[in-house]
Protein backbone atom coordinates (compact mmCIF):
# COMPACT_ATOMS: atom_id res chain seq x y z
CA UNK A 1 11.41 -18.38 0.22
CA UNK A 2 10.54 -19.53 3.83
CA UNK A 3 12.42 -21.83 6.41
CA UNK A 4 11.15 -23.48 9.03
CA UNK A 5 13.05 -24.47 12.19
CA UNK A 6 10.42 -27.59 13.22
CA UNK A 7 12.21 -31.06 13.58
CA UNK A 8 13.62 -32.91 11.82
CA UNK A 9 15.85 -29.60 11.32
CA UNK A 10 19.21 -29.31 13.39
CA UNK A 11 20.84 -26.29 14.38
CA UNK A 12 22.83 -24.69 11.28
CA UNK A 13 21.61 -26.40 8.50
CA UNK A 14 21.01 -24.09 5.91
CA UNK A 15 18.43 -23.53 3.07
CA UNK A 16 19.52 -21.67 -0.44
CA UNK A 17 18.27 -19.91 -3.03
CA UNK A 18 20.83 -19.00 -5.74
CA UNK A 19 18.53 -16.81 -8.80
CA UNK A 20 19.41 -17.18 -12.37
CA UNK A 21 22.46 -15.14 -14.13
CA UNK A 22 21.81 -11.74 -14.73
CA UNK A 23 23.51 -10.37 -17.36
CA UNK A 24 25.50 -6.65 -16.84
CA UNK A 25 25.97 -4.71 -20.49
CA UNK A 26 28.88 -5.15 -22.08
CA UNK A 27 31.42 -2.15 -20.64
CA UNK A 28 32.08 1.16 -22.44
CA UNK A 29 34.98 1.11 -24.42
CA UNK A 30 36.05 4.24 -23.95
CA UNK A 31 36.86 3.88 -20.22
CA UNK A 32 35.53 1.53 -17.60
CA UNK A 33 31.79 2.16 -16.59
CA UNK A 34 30.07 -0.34 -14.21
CA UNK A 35 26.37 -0.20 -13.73
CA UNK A 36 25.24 0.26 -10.52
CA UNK A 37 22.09 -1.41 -9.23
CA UNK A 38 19.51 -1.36 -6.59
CA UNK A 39 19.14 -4.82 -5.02
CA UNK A 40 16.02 -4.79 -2.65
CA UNK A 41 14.17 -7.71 -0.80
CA UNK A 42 11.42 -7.48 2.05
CA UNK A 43 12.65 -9.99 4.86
CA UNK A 44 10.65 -11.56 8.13
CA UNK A 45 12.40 -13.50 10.89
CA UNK A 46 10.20 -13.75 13.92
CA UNK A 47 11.24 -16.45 16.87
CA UNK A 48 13.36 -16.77 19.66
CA UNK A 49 15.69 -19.12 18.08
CA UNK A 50 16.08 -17.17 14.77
CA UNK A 51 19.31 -18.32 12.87
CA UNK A 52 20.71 -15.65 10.10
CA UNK A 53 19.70 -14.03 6.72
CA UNK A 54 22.64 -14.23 4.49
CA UNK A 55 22.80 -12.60 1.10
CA UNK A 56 25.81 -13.57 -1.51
CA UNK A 57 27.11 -12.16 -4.74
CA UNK A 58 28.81 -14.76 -7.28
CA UNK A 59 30.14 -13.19 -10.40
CA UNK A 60 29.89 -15.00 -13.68
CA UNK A 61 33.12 -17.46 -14.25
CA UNK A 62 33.67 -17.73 -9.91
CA UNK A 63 31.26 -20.30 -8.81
CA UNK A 64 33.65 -21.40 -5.96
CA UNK A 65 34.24 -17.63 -4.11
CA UNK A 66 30.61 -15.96 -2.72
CA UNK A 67 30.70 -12.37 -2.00
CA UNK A 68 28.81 -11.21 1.43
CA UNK A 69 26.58 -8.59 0.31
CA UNK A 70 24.24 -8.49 3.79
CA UNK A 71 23.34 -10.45 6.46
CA UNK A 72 21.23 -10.13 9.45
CA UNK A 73 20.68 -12.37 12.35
CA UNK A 74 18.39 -13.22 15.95
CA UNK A 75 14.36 -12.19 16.00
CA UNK A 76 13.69 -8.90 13.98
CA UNK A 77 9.97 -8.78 15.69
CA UNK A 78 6.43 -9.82 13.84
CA UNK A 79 6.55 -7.82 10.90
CA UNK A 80 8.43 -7.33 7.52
CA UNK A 81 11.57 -5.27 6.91
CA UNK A 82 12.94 -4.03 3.67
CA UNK A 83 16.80 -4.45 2.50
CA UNK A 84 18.27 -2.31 0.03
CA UNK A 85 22.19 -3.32 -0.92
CA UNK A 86 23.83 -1.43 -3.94
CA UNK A 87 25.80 -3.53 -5.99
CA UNK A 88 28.24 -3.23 -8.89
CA UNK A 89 29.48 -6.28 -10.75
CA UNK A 90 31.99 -6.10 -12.72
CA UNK A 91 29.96 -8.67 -15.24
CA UNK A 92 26.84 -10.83 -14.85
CA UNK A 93 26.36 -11.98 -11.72
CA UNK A 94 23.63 -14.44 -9.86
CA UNK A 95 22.64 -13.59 -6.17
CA UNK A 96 22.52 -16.33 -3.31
CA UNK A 97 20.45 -16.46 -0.33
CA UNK A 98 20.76 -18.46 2.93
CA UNK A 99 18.98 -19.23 5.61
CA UNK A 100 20.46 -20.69 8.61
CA UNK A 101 18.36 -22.70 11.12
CA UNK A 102 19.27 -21.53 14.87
CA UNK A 103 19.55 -23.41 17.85
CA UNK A 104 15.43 -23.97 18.78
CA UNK A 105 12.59 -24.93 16.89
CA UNK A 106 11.13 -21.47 17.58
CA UNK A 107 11.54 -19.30 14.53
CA UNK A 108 10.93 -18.91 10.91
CA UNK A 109 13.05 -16.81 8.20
CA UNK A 110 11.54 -15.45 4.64
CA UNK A 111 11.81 -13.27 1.94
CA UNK A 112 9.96 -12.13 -0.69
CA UNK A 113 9.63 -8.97 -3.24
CA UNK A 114 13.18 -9.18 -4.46
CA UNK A 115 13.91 -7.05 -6.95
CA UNK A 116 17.05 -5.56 -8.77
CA UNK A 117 16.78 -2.25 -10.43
CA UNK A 118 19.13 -0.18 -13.08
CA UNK A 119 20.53 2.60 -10.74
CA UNK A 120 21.88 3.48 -7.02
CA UNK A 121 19.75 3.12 -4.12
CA UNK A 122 18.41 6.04 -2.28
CA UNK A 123 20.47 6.92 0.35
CA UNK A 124 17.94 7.53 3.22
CA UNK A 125 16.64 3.61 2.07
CA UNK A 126 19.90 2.00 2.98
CA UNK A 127 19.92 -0.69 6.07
CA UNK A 128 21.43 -0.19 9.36
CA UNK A 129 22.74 -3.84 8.74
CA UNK A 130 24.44 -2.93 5.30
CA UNK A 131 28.04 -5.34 5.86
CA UNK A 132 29.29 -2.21 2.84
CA UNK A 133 28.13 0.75 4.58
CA UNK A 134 27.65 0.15 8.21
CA UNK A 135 25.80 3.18 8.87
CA UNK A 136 22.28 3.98 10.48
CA UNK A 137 20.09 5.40 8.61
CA UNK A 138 17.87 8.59 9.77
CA UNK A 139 14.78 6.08 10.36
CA UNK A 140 16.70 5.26 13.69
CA UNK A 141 16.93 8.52 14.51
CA UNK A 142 13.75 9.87 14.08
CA UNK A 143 12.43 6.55 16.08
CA UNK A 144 14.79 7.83 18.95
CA UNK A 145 12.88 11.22 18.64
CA UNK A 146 9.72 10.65 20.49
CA UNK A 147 11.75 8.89 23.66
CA UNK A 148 14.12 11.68 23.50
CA UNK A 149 11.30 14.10 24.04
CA UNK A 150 9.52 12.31 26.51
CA UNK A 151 12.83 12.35 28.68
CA UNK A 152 12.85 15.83 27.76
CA UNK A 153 9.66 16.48 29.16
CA UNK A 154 9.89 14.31 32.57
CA UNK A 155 13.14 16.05 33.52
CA UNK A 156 11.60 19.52 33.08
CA UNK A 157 8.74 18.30 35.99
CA UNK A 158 11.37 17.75 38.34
């Protein structure tokens, strides 16, 4: 999926995507058991008037009520990033994404590889942006690692 910001766009119009139903096996009867899944996506959003990314869960039988799953917003630099959300619905389920225009005609939004997997996430893949978690992950610390021993270095010439 891509969105463009050029005219005639206006600032917050949005553009979805809602997939097909994907259906969850039936639960255990011997005590409740949901499946957990992997849901991953590779996302760009390069401009100076980037909108937001949003990412919604709708479970089968709710068509009115959309679950935030993850959402990101403003210029994420030229290259692609990778989202990784675990999700456990109760039943089947259809995922929703949304792209919201900003307030510029600078800036385009889009995704592509999305893929949902049988099975948790890896915990070192989850986002910094995760709405469920909230956590960094240790791909921001070791980033932080090379400045830190710069500084490291330059104080010890003093």
């Amino acid at each position: 999926m891509y969105i463009e910001t050029s005219r005639p766009r206006l600032e917050g119009e949005k553009a979805r995507l809602v997939s097909p139903v994907f259906s969850v096996a039936p639960k255990n009867p011997y005590g409740a058991t949901n499946t957990a899944y992997c849901f991953s996506f590779y996302y760009h959003m390069y401009g100076q008037h980037i909108g937001s990314l949003n990412v919604y869960l709708r479970l089968k039988g709710q068509t009115a009520i959309e679950n935030p799953l993850w959402s990101s917003s403003g210029n994420k630099g030229q290259h692609w990033n990778q989202a990784r959300v675990n999700i456990n619905p109760p039943t089947s389920f259809q995922l929703i994404f949304e792209g919201i225009r900003g307030p510029g005609i600078e800036g385009d939004i889009a995704i592509d590889d999305v893929s949902i997997v049988e099975g948790e996430c890896m915990k070192s893949d989850q986002p910094a942006n995760n709405l469920r978690s909230g956590a960094v992950g240790p791909l921001a610390h070791i980033r932080l690692l090379p400045l830190l021993i710069l500084m490291s270095v330059l104080s010890h010439q003093r």
